[in-house]
Structures are given as C-alpha cells and as structure tokens.
Protein backbone atom coordinates (compact mmCIF):
# COMPACT_ATOMS: atom_id res chain seq x y z
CA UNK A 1 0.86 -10.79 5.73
CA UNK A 2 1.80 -10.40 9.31
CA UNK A 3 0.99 -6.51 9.40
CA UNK A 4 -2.57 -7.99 8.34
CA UNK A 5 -2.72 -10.48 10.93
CA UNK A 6 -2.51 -7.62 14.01
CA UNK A 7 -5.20 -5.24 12.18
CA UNK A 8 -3.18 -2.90 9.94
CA UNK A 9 -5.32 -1.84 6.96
CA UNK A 10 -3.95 -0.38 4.29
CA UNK A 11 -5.85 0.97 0.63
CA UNK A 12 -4.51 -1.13 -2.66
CA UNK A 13 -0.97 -0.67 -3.64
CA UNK A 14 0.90 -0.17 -0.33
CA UNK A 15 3.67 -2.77 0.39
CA UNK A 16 5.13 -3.63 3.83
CA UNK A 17 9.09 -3.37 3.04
CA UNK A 18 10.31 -3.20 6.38
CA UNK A 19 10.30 -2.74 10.07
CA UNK A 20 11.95 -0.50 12.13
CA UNK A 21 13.59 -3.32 14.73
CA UNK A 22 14.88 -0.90 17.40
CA UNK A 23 10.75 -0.21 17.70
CA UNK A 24 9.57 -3.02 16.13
CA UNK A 25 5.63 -1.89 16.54
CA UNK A 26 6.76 0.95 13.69
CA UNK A 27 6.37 -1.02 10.93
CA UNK A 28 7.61 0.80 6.97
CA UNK A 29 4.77 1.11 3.73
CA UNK A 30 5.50 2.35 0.30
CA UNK A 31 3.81 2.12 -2.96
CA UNK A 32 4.61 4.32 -6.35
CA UNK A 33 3.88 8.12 -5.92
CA UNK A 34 1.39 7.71 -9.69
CA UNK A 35 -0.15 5.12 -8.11
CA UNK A 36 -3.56 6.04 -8.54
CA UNK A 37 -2.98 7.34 -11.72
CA UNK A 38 -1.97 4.28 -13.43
CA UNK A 39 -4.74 2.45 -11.94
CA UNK A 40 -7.26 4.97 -12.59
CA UNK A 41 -6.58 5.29 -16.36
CA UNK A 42 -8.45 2.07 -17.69
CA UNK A 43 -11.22 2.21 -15.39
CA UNK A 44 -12.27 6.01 -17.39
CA UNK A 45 -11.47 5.36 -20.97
CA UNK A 46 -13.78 1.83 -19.97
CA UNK A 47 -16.50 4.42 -18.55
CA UNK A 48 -16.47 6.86 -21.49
C-alpha cells in the first residue's frame, strides 16, 4: 500500500482506487455507503 507507506491512515473498509495524476498528492478512497452496517450486524446479535 503506497498511500500507507507516506502516512495516510484510513478506518477499515476504505480502498485506494485512484489518483488524481494532474495533482498526484490528491490521492481517491471509497468504500460501500452500509459499510458499517454490515460489519456491525454480527458483532450485536454475538453480544446479545
């Protein structure tokens, strides 16, 4: 992960897709809008 390797941090989920090359320091991120959601479901019908 090169967007790792200068210091970008980023929460789970987000994926570098692309970068902007006429300003190649802008650098794109995307990750589903439900997200948290789906990732959040298991973890509270494991805590109930």
């Amino acid at each position: 992960n090169e967007w790792r390797a200068i210091g970008v941090q980023q929460s789970r989920g987000w994926v570098h897709y692309a970068i902007h090359r006429p300003e190649p320091h802008i650098m794109l991120f995307r990750r589903p809008l439900n997200y948290q959601q789906e990732n959040q479901q298991p973890v509270q019908a494991a805590a109930k």
